[in-house]
N, C-alpha and C. Protein backbone atom coordinates (compact mmCIF):
# COMPACT_ATOMS: atom_id res chain seq x y z
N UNK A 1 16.79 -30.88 -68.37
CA UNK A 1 15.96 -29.69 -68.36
C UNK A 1 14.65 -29.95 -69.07
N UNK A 2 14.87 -30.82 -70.32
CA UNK A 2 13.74 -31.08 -71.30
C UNK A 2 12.10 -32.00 -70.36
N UNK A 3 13.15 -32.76 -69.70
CA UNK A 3 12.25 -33.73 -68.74
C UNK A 3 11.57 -33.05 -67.66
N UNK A 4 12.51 -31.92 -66.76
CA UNK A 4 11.74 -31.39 -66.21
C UNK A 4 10.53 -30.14 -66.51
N UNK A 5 10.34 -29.82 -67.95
CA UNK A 5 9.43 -29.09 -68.13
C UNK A 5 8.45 -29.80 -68.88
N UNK A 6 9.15 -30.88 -69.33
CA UNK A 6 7.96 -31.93 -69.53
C UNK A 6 6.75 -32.77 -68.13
N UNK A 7 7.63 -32.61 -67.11
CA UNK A 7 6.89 -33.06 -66.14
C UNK A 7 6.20 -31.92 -65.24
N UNK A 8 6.69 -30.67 -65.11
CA UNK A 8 5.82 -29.55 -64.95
C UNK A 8 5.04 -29.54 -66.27
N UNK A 9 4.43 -29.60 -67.23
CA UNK A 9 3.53 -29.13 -67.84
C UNK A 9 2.82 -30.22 -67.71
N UNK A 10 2.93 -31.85 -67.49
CA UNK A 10 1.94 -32.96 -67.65
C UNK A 10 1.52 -32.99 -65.90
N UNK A 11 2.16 -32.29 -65.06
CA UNK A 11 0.90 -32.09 -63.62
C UNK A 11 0.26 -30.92 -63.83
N UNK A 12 1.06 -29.93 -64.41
CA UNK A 12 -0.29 -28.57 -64.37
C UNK A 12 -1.05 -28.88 -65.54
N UNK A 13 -1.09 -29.81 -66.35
CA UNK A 13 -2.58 -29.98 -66.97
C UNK A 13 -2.84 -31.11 -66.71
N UNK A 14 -2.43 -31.88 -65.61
CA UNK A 14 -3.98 -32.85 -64.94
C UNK A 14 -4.20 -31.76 -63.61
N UNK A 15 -3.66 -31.28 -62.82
CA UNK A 15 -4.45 -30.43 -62.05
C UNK A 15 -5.49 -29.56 -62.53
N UNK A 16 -4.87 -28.78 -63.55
CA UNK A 16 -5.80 -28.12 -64.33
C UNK A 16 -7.40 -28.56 -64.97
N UNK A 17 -6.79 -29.66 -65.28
CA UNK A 17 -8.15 -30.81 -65.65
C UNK A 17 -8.99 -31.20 -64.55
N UNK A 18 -8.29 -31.40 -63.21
CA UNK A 18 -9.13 -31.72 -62.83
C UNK A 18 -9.83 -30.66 -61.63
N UNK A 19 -9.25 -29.30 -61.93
CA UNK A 19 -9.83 -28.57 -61.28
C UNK A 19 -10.60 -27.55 -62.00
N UNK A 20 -10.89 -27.83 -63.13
CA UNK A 20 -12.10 -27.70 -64.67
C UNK A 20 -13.07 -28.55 -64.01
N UNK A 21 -12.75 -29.80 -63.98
CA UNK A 21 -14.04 -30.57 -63.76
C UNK A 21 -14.48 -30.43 -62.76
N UNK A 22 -14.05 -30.75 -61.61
CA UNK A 22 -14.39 -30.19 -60.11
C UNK A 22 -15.66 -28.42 -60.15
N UNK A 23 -15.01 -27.70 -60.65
CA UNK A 23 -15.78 -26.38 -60.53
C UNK A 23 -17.09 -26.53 -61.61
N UNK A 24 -16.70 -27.28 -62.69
CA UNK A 24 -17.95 -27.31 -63.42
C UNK A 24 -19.11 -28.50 -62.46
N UNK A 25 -18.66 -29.58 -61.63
CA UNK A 25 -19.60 -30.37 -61.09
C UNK A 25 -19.85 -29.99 -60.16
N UNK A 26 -19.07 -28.73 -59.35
CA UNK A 26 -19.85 -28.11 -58.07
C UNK A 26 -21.03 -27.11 -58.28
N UNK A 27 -20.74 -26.79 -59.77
CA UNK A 27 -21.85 -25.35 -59.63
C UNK A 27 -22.66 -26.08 -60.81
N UNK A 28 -22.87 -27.22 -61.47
CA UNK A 28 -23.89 -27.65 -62.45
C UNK A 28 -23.70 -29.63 -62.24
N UNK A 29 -24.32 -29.21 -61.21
CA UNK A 29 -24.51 -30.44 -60.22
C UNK A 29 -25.85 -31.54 -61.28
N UNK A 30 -26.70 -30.56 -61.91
CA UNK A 30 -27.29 -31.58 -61.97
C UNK A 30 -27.42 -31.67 -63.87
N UNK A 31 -26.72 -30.89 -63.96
CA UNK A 31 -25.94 -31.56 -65.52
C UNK A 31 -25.06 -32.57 -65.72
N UNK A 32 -24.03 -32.65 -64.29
CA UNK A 32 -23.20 -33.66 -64.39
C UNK A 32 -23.55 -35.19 -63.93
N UNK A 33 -24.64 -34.66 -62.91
CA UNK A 33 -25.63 -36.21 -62.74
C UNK A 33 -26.60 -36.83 -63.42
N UNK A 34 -26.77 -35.64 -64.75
CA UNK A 34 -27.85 -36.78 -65.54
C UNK A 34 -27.22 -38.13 -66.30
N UNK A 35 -28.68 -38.56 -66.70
CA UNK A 35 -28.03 -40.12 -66.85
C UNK A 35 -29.02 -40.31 -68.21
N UNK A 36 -28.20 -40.61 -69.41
CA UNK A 36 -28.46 -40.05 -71.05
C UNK A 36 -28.28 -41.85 -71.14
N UNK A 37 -29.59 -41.95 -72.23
CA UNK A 37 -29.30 -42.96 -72.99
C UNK A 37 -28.35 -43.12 -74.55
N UNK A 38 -27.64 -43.51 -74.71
CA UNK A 38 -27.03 -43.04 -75.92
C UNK A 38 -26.85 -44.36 -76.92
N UNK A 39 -27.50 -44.05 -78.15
CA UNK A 39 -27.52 -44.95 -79.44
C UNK A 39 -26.13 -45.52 -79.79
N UNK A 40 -25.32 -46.37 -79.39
CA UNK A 40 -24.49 -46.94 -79.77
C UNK A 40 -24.44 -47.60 -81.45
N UNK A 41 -25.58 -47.60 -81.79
CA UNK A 41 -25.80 -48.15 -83.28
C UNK A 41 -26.07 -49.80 -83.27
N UNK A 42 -25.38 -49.97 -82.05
CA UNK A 42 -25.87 -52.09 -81.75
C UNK A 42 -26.87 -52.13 -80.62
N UNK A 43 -26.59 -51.15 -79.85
CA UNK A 43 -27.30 -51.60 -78.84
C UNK A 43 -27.46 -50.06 -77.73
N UNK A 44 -28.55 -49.30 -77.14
CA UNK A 44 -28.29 -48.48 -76.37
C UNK A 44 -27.99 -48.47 -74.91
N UNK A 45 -26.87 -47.42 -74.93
CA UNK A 45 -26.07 -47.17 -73.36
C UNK A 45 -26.21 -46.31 -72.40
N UNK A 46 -26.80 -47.26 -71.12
CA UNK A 46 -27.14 -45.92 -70.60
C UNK A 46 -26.36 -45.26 -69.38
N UNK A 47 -25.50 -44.27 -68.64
CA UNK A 47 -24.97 -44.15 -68.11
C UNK A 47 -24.48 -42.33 -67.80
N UNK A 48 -24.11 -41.95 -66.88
CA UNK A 48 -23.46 -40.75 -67.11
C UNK A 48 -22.36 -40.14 -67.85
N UNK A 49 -22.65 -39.31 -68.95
CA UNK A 49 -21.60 -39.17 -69.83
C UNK A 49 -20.44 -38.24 -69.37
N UNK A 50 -20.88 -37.35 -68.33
CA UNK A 50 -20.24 -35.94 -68.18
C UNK A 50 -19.16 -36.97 -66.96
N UNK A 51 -19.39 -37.88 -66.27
CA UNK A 51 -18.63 -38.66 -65.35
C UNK A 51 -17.80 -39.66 -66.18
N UNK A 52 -17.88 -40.09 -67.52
CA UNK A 52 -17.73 -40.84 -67.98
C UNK A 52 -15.93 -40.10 -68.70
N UNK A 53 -17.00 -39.14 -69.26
CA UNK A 53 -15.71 -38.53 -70.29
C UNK A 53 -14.86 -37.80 -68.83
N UNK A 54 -15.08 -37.12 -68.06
CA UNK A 54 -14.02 -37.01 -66.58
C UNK A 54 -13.30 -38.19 -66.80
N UNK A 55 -13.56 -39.14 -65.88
CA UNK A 55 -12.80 -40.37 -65.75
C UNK A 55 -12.20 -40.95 -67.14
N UNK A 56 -12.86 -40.57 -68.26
CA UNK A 56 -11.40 -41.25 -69.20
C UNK A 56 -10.72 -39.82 -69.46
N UNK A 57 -10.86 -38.75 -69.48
CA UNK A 57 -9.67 -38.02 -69.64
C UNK A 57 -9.19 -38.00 -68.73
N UNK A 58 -9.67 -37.68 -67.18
CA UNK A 58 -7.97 -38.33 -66.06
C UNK A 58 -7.52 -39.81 -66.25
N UNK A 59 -7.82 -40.68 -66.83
CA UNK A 59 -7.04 -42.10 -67.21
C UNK A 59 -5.89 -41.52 -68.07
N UNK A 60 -6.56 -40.78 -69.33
CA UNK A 60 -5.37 -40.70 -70.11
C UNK A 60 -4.40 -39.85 -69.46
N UNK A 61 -4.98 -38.88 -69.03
CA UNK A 61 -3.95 -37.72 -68.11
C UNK A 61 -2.70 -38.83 -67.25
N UNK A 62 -3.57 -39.09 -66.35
CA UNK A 62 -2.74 -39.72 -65.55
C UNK A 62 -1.91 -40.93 -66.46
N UNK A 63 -2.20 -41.78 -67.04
CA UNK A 63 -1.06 -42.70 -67.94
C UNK A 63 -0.36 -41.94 -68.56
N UNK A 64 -0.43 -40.82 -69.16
CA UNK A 64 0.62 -39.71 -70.06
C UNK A 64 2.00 -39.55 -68.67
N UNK A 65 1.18 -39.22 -67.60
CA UNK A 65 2.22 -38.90 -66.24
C UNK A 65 3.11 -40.23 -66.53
N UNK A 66 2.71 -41.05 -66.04
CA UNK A 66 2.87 -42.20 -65.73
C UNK A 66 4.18 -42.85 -66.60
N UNK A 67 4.04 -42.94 -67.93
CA UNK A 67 4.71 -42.77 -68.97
C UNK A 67 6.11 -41.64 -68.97
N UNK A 68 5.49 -40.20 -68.60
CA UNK A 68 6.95 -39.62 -68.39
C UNK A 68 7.39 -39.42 -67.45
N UNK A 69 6.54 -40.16 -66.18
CA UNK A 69 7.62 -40.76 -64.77
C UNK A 69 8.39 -41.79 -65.14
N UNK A 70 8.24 -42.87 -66.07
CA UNK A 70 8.82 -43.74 -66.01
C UNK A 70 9.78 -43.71 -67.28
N UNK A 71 9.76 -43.19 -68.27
CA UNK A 71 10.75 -42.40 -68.91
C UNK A 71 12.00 -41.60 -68.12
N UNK A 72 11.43 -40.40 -67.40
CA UNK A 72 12.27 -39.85 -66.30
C UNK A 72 13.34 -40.89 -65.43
N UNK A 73 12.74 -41.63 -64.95
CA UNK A 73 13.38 -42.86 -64.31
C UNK A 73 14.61 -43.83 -64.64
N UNK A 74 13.87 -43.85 -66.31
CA UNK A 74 15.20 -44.68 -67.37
C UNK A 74 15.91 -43.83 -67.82
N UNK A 75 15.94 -42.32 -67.61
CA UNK A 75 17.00 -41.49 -68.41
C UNK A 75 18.15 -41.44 -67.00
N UNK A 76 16.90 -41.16 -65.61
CA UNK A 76 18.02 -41.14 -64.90
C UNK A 76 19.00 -42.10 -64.57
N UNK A 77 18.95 -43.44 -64.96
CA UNK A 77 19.37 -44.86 -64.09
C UNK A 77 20.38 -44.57 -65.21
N UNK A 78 20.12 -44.17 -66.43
CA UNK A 78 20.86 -44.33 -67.28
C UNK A 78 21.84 -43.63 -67.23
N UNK A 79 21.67 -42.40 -67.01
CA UNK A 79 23.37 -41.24 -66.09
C UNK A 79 23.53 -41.79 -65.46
N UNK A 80 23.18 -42.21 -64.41
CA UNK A 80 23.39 -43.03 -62.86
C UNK A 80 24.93 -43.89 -64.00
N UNK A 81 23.91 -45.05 -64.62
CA UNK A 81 25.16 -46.09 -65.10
C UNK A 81 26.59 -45.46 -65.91
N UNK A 82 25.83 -43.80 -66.66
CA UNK A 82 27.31 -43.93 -67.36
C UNK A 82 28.19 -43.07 -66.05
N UNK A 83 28.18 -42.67 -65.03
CA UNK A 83 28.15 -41.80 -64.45
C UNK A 83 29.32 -42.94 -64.10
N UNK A 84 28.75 -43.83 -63.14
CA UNK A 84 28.81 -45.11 -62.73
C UNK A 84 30.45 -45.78 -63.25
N UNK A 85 30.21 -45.59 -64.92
CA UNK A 85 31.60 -46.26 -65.80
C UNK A 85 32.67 -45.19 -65.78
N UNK A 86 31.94 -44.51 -65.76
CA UNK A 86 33.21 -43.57 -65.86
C UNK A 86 33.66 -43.27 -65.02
N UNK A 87 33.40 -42.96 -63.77
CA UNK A 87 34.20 -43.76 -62.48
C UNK A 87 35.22 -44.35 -62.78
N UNK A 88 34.47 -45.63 -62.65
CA UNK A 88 35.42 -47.17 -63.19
C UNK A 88 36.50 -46.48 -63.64
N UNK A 89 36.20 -46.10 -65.03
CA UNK A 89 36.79 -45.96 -65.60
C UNK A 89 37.90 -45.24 -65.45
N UNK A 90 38.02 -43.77 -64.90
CA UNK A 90 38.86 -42.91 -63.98
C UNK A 90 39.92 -43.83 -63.37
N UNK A 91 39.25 -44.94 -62.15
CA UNK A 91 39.89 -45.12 -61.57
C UNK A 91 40.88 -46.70 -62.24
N UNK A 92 40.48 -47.11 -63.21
CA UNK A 92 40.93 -47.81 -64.03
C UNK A 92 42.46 -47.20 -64.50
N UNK A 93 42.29 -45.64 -64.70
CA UNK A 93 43.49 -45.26 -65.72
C UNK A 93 44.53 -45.05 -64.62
N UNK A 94 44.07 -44.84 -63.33
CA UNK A 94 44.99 -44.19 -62.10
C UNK A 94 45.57 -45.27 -62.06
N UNK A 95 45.10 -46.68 -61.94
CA UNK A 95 45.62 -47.94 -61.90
C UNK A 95 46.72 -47.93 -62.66
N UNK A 96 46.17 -48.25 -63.95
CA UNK A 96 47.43 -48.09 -65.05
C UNK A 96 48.57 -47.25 -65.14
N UNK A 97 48.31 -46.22 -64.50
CA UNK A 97 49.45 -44.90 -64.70
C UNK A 97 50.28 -45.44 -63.02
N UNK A 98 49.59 -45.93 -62.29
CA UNK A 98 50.59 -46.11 -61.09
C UNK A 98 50.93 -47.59 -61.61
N UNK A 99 50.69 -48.85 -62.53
CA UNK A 99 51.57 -49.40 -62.78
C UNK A 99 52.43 -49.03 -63.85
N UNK A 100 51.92 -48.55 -64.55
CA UNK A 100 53.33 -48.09 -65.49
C UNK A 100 54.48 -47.25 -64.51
N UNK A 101 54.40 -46.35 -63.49
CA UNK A 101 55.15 -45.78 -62.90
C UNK A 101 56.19 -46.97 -61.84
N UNK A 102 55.12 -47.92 -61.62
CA UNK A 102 56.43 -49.36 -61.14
C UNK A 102 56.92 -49.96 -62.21
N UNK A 103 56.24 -50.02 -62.97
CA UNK A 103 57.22 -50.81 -64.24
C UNK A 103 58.06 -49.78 -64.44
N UNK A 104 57.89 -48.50 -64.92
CA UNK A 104 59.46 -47.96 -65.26
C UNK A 104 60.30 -48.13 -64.02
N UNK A 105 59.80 -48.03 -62.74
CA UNK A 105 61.21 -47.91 -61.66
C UNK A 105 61.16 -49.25 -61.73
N UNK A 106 60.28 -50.33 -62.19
CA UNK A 106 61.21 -51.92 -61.93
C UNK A 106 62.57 -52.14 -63.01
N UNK A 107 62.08 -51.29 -64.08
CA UNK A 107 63.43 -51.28 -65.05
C UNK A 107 64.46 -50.83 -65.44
N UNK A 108 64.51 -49.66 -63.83
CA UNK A 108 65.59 -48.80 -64.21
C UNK A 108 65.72 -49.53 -63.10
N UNK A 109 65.39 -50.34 -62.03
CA UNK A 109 66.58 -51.40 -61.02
C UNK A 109 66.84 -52.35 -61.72
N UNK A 110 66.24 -52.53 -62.62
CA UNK A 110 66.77 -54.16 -62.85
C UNK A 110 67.59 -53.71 -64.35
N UNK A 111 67.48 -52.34 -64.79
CA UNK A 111 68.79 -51.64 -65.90
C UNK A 111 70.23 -51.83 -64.96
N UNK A 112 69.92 -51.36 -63.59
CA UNK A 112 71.13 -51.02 -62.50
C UNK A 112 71.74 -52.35 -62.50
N UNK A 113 70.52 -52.94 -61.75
CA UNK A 113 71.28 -54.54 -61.26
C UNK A 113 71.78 -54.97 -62.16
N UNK A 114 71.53 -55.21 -63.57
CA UNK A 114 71.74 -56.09 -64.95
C UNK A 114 73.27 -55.45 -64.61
N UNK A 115 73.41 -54.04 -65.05
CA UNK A 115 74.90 -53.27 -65.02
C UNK A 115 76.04 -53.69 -64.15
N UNK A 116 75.35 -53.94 -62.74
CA UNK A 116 75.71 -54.47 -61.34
C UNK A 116 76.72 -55.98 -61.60
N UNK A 117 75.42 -57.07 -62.24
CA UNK A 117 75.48 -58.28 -62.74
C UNK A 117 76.49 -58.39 -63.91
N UNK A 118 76.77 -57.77 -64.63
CA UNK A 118 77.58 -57.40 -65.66
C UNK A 118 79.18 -57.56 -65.09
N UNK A 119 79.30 -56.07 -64.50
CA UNK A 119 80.66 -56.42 -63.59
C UNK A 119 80.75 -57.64 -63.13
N UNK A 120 79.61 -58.16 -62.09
CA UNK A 120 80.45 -59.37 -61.48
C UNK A 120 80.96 -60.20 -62.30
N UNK A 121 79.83 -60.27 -63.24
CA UNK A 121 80.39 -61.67 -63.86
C UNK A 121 81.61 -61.34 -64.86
N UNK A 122 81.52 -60.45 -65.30
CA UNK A 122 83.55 -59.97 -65.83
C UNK A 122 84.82 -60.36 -64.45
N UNK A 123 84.06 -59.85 -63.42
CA UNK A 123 85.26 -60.03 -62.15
C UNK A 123 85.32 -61.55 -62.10
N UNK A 124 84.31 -62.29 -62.31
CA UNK A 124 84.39 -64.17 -61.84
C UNK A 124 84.59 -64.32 -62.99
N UNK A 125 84.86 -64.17 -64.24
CA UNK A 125 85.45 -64.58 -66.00
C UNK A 125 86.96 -63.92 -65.65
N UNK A 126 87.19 -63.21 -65.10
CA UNK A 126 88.63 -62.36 -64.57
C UNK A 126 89.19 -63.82 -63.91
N UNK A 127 88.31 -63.82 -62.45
CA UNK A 127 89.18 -64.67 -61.48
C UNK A 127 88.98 -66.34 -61.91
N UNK A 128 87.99 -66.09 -63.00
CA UNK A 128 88.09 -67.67 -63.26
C UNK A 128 89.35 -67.84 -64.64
N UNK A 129 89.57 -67.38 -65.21
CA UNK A 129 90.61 -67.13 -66.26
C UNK A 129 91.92 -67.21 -65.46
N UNK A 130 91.89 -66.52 -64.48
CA UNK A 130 93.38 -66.07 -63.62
C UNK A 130 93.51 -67.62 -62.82
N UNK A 131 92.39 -67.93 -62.46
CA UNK A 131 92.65 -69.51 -62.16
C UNK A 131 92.86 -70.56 -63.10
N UNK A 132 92.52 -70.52 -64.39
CA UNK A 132 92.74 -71.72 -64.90
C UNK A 132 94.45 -71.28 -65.57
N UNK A 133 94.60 -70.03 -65.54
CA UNK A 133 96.29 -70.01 -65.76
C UNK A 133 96.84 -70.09 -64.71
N UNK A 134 96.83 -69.87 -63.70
CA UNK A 134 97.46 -70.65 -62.36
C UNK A 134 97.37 -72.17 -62.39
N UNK A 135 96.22 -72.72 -62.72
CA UNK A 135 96.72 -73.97 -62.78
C UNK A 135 96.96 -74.25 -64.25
N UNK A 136 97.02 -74.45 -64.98
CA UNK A 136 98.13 -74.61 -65.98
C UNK A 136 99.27 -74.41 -65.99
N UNK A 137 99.99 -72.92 -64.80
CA UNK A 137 101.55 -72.37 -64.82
C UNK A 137 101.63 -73.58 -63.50
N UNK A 138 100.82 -74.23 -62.43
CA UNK A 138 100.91 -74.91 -61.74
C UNK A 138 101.29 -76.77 -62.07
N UNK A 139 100.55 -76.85 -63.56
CA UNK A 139 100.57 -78.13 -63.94
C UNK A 139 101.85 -78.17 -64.68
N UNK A 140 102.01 -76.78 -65.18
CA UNK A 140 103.47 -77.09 -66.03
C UNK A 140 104.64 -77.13 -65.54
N UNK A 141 104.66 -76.43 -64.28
CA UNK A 141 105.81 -76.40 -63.30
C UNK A 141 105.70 -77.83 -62.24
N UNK A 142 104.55 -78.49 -62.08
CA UNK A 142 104.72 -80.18 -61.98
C UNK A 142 105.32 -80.59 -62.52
N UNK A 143 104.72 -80.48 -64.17
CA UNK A 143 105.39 -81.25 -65.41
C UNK A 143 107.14 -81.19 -65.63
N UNK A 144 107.47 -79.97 -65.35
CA UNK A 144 108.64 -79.70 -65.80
C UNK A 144 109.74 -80.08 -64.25
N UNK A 145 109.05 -79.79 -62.85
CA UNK A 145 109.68 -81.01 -62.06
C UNK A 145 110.23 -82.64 -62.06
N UNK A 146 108.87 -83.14 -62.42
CA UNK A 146 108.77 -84.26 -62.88
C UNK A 146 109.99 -84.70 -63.64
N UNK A 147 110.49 -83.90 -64.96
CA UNK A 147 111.31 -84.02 -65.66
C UNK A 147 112.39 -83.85 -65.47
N UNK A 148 112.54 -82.81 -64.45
CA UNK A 148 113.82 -82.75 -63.94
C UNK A 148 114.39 -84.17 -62.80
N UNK A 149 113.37 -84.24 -62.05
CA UNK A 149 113.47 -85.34 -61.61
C UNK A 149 113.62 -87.28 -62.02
């Protein structure tokens, strides 16, 4: 808001300026064309003053613009960029929140499977136990053939 009433007030006073000067050189035409020698103190200058001082106050006018066009410019690029991150940024957290939402369901399958994995391997410590006493009740009932024999 600050910028834009800064840039409405720095065109309505170079328009203004230069539609001061304009009306004063249309109706005192030949005040604004005289041509004054003026004592510089080193050396005298001679030239039109009333054209002179015009043209450096629209210089400064216009560089004052100039200045808070290009101010204007770096404030905007500058929202532009945070505008820009924070985006990013937004879409940065959506990222994160949809991987955290696979990491918890990768760990409540792999809580399941582990549980899953659990049993089996009790059922194959079961059937591997139940086998090595089968063969042991197998080796001893060799053994005790053997002996009978």
């Amino acid at each position: 808001m600050r910028r834009t009433i800064l840039i409405n007030v720095t065109n309505f006073t170079l328009a203004l300026y230069v539609a001061v000067w304009i009306y004063y050189a249309a109706f005192n035409w030949e005040v604004f064309s005289i041509k004054l020698n003026t004592n510089a103190g080193f050396s005298v200058i001679g030239g039109y003053p009333f054209a002179f001082f015009f043209l450096l106050g629209l210089a400064a006018l216009l560089t004052l613009r100039y200045f808070v066009h290009m101010n204007k410019v770096t404030e905007d690029r500058k929202e532009k960029d945070s505008a820009h991150k924070i985006e990013i940024m937004e879409k940065d957290i959506e990222l994160l929140k949809m991987k955290e939402v696979l990491f918890k369901m990768q760990t409540s399958e792999m809580g399941k499977n582990s549980s899953h994995l659990n049993a089996l391997h009790e059922k194959l410590d079961n059937l591997s136990s139940k086998l090595e006493s089968e063969k042991k009740d197998d080796a001893n009932k060799k053994d005790a053939e053997q002996e009978e024999n």
